[in-house]
PDB file of N, CA and C in Angstrom:
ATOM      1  N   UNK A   1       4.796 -27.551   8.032  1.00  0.00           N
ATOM      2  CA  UNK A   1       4.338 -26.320   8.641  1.00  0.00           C
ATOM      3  C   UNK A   1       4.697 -25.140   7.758  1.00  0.00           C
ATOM      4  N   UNK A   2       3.705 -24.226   7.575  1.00  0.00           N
ATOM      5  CA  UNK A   2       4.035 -22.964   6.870  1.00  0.00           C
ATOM      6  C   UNK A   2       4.946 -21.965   7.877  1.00  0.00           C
ATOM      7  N   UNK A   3       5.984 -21.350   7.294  1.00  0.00           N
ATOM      8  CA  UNK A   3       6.733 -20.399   7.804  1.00  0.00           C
ATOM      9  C   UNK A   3       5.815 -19.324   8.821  1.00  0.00           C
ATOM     10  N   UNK A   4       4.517 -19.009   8.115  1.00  0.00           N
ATOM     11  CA  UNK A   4       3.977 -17.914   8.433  1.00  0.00           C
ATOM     12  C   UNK A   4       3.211 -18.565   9.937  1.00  0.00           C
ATOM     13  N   UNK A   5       2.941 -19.267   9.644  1.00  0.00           N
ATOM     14  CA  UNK A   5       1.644 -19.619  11.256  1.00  0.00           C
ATOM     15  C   UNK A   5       2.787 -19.676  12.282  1.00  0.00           C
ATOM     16  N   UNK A   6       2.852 -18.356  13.190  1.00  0.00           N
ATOM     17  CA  UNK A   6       3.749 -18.007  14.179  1.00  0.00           C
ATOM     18  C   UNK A   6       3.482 -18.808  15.673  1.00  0.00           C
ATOM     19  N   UNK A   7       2.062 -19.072  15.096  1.00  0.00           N
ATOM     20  CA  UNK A   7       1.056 -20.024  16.435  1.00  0.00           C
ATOM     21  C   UNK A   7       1.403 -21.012  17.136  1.00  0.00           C
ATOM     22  N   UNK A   8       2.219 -22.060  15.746  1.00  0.00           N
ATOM     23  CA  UNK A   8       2.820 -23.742  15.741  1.00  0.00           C
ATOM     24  C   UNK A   8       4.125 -23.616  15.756  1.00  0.00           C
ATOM     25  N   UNK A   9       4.581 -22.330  15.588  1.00  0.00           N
ATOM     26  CA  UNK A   9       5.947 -22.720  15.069  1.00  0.00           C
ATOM     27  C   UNK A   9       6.894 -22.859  16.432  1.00  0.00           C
ATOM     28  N   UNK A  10       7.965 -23.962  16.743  1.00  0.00           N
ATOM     29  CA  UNK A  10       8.877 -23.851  17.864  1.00  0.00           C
ATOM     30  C   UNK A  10      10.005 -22.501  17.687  1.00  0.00           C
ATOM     31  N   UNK A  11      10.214 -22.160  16.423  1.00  0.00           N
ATOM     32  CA  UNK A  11      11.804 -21.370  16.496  1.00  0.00           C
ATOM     33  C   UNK A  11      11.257 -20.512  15.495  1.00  0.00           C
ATOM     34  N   UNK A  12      10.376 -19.009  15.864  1.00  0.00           N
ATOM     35  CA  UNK A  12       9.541 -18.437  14.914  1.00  0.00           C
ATOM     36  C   UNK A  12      11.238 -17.564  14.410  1.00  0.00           C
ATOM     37  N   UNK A  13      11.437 -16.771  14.975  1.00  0.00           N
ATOM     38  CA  UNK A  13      12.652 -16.054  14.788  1.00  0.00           C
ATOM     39  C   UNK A  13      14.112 -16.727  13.588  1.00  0.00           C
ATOM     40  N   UNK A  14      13.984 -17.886  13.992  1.00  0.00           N
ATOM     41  CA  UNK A  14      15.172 -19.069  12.845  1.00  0.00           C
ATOM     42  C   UNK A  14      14.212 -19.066  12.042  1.00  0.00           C
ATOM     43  N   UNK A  15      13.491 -19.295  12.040  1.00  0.00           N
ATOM     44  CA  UNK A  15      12.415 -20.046  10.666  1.00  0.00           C
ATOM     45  C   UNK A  15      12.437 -18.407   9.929  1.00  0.00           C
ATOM     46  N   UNK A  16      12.158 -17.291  10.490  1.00  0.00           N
ATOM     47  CA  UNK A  16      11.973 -16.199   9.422  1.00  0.00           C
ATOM     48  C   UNK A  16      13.828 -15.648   9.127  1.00  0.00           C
ATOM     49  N   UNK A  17      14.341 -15.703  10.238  1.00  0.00           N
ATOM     50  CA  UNK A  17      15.777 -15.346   9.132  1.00  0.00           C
ATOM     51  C   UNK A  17      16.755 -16.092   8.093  1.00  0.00           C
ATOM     52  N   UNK A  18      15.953 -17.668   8.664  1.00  0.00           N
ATOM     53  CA  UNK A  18      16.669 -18.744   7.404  1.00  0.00           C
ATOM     54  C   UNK A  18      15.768 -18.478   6.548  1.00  0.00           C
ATOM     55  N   UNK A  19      14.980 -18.050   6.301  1.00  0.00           N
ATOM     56  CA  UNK A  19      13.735 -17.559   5.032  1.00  0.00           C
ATOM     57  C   UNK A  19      14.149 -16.848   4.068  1.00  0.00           C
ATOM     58  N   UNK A  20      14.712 -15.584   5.025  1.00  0.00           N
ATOM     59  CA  UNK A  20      14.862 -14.184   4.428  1.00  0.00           C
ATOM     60  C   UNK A  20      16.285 -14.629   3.866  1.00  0.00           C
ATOM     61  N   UNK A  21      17.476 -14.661   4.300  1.00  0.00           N
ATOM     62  CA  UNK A  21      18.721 -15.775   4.126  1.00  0.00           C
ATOM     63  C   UNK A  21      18.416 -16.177   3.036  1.00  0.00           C
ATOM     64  N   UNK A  22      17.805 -17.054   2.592  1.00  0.00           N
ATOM     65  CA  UNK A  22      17.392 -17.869   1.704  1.00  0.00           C
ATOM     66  C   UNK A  22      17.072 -17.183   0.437  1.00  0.00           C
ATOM     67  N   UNK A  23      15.528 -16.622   0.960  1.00  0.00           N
ATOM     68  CA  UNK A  23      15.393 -15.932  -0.419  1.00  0.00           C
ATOM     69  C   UNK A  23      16.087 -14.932  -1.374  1.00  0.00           C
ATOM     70  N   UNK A  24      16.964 -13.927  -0.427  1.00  0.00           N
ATOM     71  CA  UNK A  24      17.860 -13.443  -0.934  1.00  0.00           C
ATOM     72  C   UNK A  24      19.228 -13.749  -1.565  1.00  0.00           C
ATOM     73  N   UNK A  25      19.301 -15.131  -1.788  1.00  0.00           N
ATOM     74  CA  UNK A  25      20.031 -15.887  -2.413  1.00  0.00           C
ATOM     75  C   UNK A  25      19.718 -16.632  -3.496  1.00  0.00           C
ATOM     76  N   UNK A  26      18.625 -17.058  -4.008  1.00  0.00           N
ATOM     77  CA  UNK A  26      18.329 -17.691  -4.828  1.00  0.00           C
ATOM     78  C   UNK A  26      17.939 -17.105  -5.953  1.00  0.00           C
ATOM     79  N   UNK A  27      17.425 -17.136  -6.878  1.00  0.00           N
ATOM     80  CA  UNK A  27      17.290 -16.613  -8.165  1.00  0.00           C
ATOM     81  C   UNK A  27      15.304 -17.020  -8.000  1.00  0.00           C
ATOM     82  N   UNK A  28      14.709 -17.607  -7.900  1.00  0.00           N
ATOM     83  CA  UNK A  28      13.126 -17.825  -7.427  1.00  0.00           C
ATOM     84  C   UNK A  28      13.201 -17.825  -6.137  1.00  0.00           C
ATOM     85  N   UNK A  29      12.569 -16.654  -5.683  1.00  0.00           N
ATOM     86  CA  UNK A  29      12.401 -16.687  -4.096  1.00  0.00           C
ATOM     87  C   UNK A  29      11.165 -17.447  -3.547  1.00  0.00           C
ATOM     88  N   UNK A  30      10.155 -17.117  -4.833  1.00  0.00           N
ATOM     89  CA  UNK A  30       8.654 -17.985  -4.397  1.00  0.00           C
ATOM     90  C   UNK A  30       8.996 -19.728  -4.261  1.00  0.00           C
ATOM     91  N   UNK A  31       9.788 -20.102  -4.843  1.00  0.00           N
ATOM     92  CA  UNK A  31      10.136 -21.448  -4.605  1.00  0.00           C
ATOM     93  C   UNK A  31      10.904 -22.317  -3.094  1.00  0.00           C
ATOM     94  N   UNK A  32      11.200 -20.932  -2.472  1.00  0.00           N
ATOM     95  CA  UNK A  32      11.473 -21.181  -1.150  1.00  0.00           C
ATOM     96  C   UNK A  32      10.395 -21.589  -0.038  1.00  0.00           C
ATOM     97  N   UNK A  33      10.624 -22.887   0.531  1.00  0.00           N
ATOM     98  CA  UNK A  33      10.078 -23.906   1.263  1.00  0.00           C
ATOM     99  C   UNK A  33      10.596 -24.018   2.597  1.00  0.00           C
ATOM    100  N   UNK A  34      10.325 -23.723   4.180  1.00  0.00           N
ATOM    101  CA  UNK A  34      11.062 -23.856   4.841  1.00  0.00           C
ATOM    102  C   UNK A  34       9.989 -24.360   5.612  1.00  0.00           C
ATOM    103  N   UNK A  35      10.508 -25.928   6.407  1.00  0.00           N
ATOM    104  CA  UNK A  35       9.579 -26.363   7.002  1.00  0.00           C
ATOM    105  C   UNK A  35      10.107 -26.558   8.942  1.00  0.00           C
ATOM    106  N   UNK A  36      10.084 -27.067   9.878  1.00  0.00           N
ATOM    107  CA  UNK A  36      10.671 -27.705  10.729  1.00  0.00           C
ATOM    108  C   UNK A  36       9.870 -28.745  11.211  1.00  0.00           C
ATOM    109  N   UNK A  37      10.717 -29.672  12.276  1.00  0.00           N
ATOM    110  CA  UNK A  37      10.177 -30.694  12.790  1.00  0.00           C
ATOM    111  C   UNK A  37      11.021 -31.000  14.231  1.00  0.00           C
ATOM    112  N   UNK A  38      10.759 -32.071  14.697  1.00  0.00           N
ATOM    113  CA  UNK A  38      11.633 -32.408  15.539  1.00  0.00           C
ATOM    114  C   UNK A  38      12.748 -33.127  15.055  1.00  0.00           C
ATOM    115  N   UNK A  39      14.074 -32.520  15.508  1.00  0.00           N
ATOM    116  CA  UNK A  39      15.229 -33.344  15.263  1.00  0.00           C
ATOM    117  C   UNK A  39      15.888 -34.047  16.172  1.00  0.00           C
ATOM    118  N   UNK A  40      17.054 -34.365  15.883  1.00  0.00           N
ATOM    119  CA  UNK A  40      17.638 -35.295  17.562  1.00  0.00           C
ATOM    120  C   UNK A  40      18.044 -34.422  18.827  1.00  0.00           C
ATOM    121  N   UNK A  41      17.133 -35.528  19.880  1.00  0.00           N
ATOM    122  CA  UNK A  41      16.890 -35.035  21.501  1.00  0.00           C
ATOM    123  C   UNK A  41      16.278 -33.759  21.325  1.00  0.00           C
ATOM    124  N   UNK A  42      16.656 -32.721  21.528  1.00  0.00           N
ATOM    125  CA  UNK A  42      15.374 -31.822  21.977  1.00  0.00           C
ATOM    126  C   UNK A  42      15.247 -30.406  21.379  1.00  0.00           C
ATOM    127  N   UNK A  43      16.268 -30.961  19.889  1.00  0.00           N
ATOM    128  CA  UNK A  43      16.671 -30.307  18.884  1.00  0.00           C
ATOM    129  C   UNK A  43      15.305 -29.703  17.851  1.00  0.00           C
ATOM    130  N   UNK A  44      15.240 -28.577  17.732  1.00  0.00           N
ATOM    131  CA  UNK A  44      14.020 -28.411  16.005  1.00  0.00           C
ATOM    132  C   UNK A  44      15.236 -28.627  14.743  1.00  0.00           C
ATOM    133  N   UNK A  45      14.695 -29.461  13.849  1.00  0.00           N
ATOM    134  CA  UNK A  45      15.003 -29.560  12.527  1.00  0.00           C
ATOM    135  C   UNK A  45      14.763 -28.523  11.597  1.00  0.00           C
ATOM    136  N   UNK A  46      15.241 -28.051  11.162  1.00  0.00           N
ATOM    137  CA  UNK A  46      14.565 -26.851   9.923  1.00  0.00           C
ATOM    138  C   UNK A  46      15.365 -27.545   8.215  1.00  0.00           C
ATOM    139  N   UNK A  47      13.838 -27.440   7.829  1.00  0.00           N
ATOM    140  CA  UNK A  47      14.305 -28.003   6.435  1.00  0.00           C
ATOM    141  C   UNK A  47      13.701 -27.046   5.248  1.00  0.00           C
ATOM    142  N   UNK A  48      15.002 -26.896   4.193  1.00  0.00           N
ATOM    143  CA  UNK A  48      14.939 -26.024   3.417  1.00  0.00           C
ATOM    144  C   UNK A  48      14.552 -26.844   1.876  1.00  0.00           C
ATOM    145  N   UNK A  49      13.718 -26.202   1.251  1.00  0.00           N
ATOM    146  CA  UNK A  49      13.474 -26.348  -0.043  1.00  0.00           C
ATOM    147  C   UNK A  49      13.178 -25.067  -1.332  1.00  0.00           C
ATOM    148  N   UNK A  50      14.077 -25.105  -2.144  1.00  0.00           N
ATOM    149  CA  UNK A  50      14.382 -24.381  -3.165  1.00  0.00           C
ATOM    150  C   UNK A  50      14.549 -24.966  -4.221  1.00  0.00           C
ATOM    151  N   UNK A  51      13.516 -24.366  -5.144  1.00  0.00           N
ATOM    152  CA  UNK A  51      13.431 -24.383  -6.855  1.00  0.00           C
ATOM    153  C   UNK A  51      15.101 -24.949  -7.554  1.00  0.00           C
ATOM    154  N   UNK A  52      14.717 -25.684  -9.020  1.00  0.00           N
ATOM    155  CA  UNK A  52      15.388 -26.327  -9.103  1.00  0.00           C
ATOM    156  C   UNK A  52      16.705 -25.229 -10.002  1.00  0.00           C
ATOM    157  N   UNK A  53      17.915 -25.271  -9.784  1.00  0.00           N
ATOM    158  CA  UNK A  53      19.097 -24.730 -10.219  1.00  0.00           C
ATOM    159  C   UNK A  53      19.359 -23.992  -8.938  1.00  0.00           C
ATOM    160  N   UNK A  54      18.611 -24.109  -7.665  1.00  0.00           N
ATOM    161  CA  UNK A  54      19.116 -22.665  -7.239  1.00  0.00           C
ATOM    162  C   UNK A  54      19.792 -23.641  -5.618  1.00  0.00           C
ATOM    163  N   UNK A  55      20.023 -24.728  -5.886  1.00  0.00           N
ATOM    164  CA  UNK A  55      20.355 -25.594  -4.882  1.00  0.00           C
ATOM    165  C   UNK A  55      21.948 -25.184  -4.885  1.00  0.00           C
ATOM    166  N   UNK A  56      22.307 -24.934  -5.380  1.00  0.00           N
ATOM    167  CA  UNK A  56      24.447 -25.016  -5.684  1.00  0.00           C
ATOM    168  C   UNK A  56      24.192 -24.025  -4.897  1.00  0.00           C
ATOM    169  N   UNK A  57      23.824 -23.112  -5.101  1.00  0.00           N
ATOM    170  CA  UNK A  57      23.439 -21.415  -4.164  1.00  0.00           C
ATOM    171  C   UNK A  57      23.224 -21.692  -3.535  1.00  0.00           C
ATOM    172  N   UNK A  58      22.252 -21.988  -2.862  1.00  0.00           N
ATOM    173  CA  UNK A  58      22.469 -22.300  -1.151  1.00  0.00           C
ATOM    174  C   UNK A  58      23.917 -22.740  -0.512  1.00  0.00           C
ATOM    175  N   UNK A  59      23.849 -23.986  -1.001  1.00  0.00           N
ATOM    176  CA  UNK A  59      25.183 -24.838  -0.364  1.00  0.00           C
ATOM    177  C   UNK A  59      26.235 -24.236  -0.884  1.00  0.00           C
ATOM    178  N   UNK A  60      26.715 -23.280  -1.758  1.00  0.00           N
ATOM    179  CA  UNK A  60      28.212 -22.668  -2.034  1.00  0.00           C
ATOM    180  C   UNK A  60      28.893 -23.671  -2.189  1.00  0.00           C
ATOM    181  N   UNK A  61      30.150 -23.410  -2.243  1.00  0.00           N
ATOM    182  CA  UNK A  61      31.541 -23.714  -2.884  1.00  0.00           C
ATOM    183  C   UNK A  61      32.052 -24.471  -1.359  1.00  0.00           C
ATOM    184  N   UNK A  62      32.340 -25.809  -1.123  1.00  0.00           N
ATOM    185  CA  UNK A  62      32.308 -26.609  -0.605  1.00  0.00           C
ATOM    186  C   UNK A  62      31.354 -26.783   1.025  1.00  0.00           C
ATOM    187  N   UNK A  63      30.878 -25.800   0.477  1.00  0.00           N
ATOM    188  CA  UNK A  63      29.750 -25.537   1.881  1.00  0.00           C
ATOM    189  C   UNK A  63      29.601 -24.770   2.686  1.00  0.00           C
ATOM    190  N   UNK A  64      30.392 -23.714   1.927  1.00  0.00           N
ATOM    191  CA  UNK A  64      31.035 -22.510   3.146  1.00  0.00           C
ATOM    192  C   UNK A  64      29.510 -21.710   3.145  1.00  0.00           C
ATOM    193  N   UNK A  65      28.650 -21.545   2.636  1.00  0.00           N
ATOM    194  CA  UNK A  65      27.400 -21.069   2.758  1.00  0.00           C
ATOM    195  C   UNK A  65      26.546 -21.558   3.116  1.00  0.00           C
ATOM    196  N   UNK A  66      26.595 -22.665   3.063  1.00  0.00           N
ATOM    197  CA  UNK A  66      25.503 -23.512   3.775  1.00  0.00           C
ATOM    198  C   UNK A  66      25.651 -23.037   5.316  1.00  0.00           C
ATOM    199  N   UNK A  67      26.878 -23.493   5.687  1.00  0.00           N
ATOM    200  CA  UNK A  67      27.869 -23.625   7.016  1.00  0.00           C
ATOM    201  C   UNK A  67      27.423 -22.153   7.642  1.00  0.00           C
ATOM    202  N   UNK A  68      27.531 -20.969   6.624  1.00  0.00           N
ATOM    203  CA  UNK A  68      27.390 -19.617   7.157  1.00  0.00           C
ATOM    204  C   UNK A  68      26.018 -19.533   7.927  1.00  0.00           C
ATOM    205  N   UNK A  69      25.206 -19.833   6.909  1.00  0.00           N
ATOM    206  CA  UNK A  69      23.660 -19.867   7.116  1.00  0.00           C
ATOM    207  C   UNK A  69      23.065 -20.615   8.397  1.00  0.00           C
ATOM    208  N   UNK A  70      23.691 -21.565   8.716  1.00  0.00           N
ATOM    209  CA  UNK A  70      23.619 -22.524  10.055  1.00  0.00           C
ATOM    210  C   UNK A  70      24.102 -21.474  11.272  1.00  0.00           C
ATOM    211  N   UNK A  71      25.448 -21.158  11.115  1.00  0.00           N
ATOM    212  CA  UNK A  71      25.780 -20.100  12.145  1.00  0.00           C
ATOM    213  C   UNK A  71      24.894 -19.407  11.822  1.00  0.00           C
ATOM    214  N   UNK A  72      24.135 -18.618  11.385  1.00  0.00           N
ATOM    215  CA  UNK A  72      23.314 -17.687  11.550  1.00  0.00           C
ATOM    216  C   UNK A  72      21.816 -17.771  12.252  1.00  0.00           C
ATOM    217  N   UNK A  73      21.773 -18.863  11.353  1.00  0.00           N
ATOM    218  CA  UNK A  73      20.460 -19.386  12.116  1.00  0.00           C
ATOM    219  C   UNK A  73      20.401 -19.465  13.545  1.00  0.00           C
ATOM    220  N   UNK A  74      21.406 -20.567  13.838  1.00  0.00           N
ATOM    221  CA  UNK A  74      21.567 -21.068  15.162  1.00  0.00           C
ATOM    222  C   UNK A  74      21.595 -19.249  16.343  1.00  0.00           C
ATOM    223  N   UNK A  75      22.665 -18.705  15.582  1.00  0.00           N
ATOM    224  CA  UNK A  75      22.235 -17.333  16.443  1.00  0.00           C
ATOM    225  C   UNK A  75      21.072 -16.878  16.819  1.00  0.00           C
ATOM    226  N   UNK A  76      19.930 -16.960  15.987  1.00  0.00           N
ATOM    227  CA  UNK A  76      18.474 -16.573  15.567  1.00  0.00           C
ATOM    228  C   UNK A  76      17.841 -17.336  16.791  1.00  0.00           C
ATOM    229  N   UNK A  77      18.377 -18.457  16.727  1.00  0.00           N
ATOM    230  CA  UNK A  77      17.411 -19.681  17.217  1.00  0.00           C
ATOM    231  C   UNK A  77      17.740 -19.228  19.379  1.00  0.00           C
ATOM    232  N   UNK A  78      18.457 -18.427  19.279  1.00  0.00           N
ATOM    233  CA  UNK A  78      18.993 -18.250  20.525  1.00  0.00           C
ATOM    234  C   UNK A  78      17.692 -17.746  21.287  1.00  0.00           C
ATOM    235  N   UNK A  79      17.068 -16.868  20.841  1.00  0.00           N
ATOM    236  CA  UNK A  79      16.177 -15.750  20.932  1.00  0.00           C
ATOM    237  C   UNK A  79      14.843 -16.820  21.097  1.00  0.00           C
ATOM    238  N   UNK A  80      14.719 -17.792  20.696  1.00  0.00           N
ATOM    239  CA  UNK A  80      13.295 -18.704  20.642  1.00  0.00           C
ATOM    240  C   UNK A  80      13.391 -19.530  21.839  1.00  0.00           C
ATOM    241  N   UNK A  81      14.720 -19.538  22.062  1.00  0.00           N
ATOM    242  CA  UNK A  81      15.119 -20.426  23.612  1.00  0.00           C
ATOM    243  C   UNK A  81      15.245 -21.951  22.773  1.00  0.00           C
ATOM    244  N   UNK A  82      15.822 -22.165  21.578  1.00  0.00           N
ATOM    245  CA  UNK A  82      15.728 -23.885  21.152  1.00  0.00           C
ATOM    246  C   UNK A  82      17.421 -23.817  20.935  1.00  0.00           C
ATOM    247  N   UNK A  83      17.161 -25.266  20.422  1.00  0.00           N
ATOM    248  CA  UNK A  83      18.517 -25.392  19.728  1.00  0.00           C
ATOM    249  C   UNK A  83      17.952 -25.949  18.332  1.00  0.00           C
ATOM    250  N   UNK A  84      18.728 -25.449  17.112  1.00  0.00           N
ATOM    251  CA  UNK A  84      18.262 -25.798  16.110  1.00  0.00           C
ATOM    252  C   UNK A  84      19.281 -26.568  14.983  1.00  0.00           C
TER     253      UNK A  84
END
């Protein structure tokens, strides 16, 4: 699913601030990929894809950014009524 079609999307609000999150972290922002799906029980999945070198950046220094970005999201995701 494209980020943008607000139509399909379950968690429009997570999907655009793990975006923005995202792109402002990476060094190629056009290479940012964010898809979702269904995850376990009645969970949305959100899956991230970013150009190649800019993966360590996301995930930080033992994960403490990754980890941040999840709390954040999940805040986001409050507002869509899911759990993500």
């Amino acid at each position: 699913m494209s980020e943008f079609d607000a139509n399909t999307l379950e968690a429009p609000v997570a999907i655009a601030v793990l975006t923005h999150i995202v792109r402002s972290i990476v060094d190629d922002a056009e290479a940012v990929n964010v898809s979702s799906g269904p995850g376990k029980g009645d969970k949305i999945l959100l899956e991230v894809r970013v150009g190649p070198g800019d993966l360590g950046r996301v995930i930080g220094r033992r994960g403490r950014t990754a980890q941040s970005i999840r709390t954040v999201v999940r805040a986001a995701a409050a507002n869509d009524d899911v759990d993500v």
